[in-house]
Protein backbone atom coordinates (compact mmCIF):
# COMPACT_ATOMS: atom_id res chain seq x y z
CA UNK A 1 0.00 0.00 0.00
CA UNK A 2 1.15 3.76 -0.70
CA UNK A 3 2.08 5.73 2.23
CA UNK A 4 0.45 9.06 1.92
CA UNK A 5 1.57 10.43 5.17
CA UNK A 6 4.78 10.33 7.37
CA UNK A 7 4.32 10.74 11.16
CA UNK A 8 7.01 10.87 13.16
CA UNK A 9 6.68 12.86 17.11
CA UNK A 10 6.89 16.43 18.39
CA UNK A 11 9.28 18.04 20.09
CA UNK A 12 13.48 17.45 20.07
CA UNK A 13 14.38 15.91 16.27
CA UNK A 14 17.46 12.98 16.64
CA UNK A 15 19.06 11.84 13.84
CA UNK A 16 17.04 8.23 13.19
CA UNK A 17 13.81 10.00 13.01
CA UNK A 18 15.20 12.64 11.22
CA UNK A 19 16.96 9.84 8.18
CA UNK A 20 14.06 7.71 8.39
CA UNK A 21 11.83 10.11 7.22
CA UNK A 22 14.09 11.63 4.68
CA UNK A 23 14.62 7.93 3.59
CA UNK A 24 10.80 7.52 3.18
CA UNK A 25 9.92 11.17 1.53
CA UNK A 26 12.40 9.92 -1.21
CA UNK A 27 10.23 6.84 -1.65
CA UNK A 28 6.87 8.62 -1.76
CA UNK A 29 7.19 11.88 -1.87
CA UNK A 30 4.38 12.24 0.92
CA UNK A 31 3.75 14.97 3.85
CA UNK A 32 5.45 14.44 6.89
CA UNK A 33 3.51 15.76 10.12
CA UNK A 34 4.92 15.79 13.75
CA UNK A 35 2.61 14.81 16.65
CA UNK A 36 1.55 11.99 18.75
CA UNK A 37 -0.01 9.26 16.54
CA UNK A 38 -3.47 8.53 17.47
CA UNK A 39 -4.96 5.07 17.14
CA UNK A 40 -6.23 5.46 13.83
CA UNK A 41 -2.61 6.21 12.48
CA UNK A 42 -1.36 2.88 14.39
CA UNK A 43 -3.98 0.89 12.27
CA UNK A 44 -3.58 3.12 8.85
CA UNK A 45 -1.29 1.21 6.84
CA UNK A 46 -1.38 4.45 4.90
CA UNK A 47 0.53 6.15 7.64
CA UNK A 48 3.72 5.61 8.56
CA UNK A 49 4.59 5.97 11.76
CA UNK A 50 8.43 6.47 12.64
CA UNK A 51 10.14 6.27 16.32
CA UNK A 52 7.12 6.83 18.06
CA UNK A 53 3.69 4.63 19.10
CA UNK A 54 5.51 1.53 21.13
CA UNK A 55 4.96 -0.70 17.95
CA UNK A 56 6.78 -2.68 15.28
CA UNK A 57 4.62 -3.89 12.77
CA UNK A 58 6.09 -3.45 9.10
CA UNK A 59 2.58 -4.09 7.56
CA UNK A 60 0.88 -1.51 9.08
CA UNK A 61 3.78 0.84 8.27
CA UNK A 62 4.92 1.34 12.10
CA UNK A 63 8.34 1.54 12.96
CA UNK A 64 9.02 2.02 16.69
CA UNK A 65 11.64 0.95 18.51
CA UNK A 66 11.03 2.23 21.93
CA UNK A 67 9.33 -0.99 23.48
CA UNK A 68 12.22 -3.27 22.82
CA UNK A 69 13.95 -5.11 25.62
CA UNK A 70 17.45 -3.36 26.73
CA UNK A 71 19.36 -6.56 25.62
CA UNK A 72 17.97 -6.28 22.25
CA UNK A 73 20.53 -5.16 19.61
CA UNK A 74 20.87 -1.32 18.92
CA UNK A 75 18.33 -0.69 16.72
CA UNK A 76 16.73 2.79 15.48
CA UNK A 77 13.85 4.18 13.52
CA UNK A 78 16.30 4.20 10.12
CA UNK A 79 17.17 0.88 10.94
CA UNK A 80 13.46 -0.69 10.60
CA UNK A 81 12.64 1.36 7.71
CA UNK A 82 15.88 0.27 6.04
CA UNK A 83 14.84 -3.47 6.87
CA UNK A 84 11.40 -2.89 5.58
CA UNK A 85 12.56 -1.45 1.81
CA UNK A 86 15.18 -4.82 1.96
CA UNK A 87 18.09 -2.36 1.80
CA UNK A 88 19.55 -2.85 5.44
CA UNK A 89 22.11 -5.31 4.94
CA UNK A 90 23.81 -3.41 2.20
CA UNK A 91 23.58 -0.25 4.10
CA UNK A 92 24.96 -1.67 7.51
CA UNK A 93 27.64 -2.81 5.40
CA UNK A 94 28.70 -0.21 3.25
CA UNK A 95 27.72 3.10 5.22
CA UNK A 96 30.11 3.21 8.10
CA UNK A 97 28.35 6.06 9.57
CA UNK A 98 25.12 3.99 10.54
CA UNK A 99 26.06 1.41 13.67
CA UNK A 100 27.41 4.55 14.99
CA UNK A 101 23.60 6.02 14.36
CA UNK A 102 21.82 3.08 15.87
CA UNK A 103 23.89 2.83 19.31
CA UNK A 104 24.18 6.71 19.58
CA UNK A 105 20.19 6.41 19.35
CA UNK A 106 19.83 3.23 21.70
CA UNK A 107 23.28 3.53 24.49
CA UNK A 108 23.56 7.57 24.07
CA UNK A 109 27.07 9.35 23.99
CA UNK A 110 28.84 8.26 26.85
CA UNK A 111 28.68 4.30 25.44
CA UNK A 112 28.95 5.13 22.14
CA UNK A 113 32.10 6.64 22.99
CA UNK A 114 33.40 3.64 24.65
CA UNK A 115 32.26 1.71 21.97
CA UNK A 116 33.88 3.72 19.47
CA UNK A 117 37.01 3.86 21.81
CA UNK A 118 37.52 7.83 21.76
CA UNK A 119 36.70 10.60 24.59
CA UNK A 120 32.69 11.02 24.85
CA UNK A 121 34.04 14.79 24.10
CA UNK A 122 35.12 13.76 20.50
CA UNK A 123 31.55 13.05 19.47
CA UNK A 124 30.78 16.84 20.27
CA UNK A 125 33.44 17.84 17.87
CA UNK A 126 32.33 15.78 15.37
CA UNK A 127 29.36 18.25 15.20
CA UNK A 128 28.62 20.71 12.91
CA UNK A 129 25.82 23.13 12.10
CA UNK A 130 24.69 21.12 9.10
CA UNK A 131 23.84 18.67 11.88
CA UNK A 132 22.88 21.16 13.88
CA UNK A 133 20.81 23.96 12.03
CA UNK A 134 18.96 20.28 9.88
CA UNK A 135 17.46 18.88 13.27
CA UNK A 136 16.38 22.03 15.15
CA UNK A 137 14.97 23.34 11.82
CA UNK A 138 13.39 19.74 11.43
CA UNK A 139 12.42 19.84 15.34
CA UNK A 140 10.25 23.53 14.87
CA UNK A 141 7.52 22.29 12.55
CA UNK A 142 4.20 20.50 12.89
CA UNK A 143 3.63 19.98 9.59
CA UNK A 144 6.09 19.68 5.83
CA UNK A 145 4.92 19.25 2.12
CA UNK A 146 7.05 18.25 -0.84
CA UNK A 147 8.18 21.96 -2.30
CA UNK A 148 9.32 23.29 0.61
CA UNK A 149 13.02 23.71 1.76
CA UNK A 150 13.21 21.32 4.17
CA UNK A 151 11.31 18.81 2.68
CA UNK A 152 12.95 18.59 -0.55
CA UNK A 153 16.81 18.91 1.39
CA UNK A 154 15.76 15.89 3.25
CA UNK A 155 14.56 14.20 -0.13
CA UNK A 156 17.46 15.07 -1.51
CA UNK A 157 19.35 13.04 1.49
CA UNK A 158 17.18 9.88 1.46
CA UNK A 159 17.49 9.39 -2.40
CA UNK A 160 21.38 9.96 -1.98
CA UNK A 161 21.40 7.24 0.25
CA UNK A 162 19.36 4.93 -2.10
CA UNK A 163 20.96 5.56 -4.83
CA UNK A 164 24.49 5.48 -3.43
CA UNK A 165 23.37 1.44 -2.04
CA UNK A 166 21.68 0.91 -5.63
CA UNK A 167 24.69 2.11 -7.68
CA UNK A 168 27.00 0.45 -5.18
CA UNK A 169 25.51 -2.95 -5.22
CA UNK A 170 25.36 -2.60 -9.28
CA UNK A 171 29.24 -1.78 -9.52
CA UNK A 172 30.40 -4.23 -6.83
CA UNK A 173 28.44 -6.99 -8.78
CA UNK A 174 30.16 -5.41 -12.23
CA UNK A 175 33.31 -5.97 -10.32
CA UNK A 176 32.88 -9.13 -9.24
CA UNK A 177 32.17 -10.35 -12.82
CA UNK A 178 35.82 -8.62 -14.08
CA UNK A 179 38.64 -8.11 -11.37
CA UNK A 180 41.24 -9.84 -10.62
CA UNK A 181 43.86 -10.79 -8.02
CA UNK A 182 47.52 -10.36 -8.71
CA UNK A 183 50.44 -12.06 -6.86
CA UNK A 184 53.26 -9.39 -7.33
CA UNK A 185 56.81 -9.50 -5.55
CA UNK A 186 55.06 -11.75 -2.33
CA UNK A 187 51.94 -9.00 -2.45
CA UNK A 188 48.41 -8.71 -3.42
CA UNK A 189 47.13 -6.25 -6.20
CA UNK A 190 43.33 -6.01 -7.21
CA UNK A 191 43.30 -5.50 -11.45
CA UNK A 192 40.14 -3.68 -12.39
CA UNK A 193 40.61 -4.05 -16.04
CA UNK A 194 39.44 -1.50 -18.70
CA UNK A 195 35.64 -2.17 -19.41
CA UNK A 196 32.96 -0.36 -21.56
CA UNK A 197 31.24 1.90 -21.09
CA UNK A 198 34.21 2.88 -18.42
CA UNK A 199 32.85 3.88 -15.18
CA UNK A 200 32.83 7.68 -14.10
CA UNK A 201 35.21 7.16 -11.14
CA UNK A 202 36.99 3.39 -12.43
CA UNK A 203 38.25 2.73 -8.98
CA UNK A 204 34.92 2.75 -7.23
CA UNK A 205 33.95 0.83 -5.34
CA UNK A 206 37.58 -1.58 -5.13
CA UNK A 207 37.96 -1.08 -1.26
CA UNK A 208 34.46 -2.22 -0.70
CA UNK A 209 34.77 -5.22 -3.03
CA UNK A 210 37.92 -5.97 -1.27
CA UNK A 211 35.91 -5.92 2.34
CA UNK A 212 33.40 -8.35 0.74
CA UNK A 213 36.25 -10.98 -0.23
CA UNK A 214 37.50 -10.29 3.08
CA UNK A 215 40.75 -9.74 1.22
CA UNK A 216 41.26 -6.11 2.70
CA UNK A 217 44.01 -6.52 5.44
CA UNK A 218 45.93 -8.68 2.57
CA UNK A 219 45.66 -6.32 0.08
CA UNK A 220 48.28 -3.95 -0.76
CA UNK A 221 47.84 -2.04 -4.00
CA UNK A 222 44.99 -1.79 -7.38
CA UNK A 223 45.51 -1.11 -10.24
CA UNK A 224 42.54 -0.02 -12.13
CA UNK A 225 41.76 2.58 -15.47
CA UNK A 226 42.69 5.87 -15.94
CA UNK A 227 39.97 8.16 -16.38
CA UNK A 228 41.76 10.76 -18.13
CA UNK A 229 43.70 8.55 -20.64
CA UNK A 230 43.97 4.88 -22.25
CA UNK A 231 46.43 3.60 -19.40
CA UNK A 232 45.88 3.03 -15.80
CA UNK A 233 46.58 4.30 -12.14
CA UNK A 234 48.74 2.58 -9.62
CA UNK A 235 48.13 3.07 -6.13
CA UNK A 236 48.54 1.63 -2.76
CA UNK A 237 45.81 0.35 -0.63
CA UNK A 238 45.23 1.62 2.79
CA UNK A 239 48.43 3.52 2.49
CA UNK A 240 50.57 0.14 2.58
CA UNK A 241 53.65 1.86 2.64
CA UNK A 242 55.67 -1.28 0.58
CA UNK A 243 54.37 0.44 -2.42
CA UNK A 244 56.61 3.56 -3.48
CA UNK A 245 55.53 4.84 -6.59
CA UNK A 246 57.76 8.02 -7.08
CA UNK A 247 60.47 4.90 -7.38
CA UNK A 248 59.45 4.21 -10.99
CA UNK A 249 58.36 8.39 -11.94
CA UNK A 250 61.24 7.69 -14.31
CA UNK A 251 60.06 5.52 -16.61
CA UNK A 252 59.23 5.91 -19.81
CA UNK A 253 56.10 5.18 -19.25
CA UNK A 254 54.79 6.92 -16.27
CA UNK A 255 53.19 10.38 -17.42
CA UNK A 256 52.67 11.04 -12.96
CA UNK A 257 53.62 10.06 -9.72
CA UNK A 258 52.47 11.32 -6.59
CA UNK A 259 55.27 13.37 -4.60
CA UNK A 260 54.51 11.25 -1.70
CA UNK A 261 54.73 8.36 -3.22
CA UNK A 262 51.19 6.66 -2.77
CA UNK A 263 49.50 6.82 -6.25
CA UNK A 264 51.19 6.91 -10.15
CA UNK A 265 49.60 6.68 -13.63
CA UNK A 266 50.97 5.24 -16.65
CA UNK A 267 49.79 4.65 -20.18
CA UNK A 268 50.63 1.12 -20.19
CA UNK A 269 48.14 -1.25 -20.52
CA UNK A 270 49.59 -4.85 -20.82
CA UNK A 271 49.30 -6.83 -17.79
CA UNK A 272 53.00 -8.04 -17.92
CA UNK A 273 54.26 -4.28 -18.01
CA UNK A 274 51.78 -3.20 -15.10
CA UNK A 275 53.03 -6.37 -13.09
CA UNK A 276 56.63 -4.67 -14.13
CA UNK A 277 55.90 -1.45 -12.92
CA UNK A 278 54.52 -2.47 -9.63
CA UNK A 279 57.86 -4.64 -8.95
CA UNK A 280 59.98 -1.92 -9.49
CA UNK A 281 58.03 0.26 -6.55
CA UNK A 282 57.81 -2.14 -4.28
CA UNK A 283 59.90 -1.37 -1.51
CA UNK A 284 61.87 -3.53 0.02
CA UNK A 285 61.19 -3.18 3.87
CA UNK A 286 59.31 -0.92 5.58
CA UNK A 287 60.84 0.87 9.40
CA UNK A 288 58.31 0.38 11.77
């Protein structure tokens, strides 16, 4: 059933609440309101009711978290309307940001903090008025409609978010079909080859294809098309330091490489002269 309306409650606006409904104007493009539900809205599949009314029932379009027990795993108002659309496992994989979200909602700062392992006073730095100026703006009205400011900023959010996890799943499975892994001088290179139509950004996406091998703490370069010409770009991964590249800015071959040594491009394109190229920057040991 279409949602026609978004309810979430009155008063201070938190960040779940806030993303949920952003997530859910993007998908249809309804008003949002802010007050207590009544009844009527609990039963109204029509309405969907975010981080308030003490239930969880997907099929009625109610997504509280409130009345869970305190052993239940963090989980926030995004988090059940990311379940619901079938998107949730991609996007607690792939947006870093959103565990964070979830316990920050559930535990608050101070265990958040622990749980991130930093200073409870580093989350307040973290801050800025984007964060700030979005939620108390969000917070001060009773009532929004597609066409106004707000409303269409936090469309604009929610449909960055699904299309980033659309696109994302799309390329990952486009690399999946076409990368390989090299074995070069005792290390691990990921070879995106050159594919058509070439992406927009060729290298997007690697790291996160890497993750889902479970290949990233062995990986230590990729190699992958140049946007800007016919050859490719060398660079390290995760800034493994056994990878030089201003060793080989001297070759013939090598139109750039990075004064600090962490990225090169070259307009080679044969896999043996790549392989080459990354040999001759490898470094040989690395001070601790």
């Amino acid at each position: 059933m279409a949602i026609r309306q978004i309810l979430t409650h009155p008063g201070g606006a938190h960040k779940d609440d806030f993303l949920a409904c952003c997530v859910l104007a993007a998908v249809h493009g309804c008003e949002m309101v802010r007050r207590e539900p009544a009844d009527a809205d609990l039963e109204d599949a029509g309405v969907a009711v975010l981080d308030v009314g003490g239930r969880h029932e997907p099929e009625r379009s109610n997504f509280d978290h409130h009345q869970f027990s305190a052993d239940h795993a963090p989980v926030c108002a995004l988090t059940l309307v990311l379940q619901h659309l079938g998107i949730y496992d991609d996007a607690r994989r792939f947006c870093d940001w959103l565990e964070t979200t979830e316990r920050m909602d559930v535990t608050g700062p101070r265990e958040t903090s622990a749980w991130l392992g930093i200073d409870p006073e580093v989350l307040g730095r973290l801050n800025s008025p984007i964060d700030i100026t979005l939620l108390r703006r969000f917070a001060k009205v009773e009532r929004l409609a597609a066409g106004e400011p707000l409303y269409e900023v936090m469309r604009w959010i929610g449909q960055d978010l699904l299309d980033y996890l659309k696109s994302l799943r799309e390329r990952l499975e486009y690399i999946a079909k076409h990368a390989e892994v090299w074995q070069v001088g005792g290390l691990k290179i990921l070879f995106m080859p050159r594919t058509e139509p070439l992406p927009a950004e060729p290298s997007a996406g690697l790291g996160r294809h890497l993750e889902v091998l479970g290949m990233e703490e062995e990986t230590s370069g990729l190699v992958y098309p140049d946007r800007r010409g016919d050859g490719y770009g060398l660079s390290r991964f995760r800034d493994d330091r056994r990878f030089d590249f201003t060793r080989i800015e001297d070759e013939p071959d090598v139109h750039f490489a990075h004064a600090r040594g962490f990225v090169a491009k070259t307009s080679a394109t044969a896999p043996e002269r790549l392989k080459e190229l990354l040999e001759k920057a490898t470094v040989e040991s690395v001070g601790s």
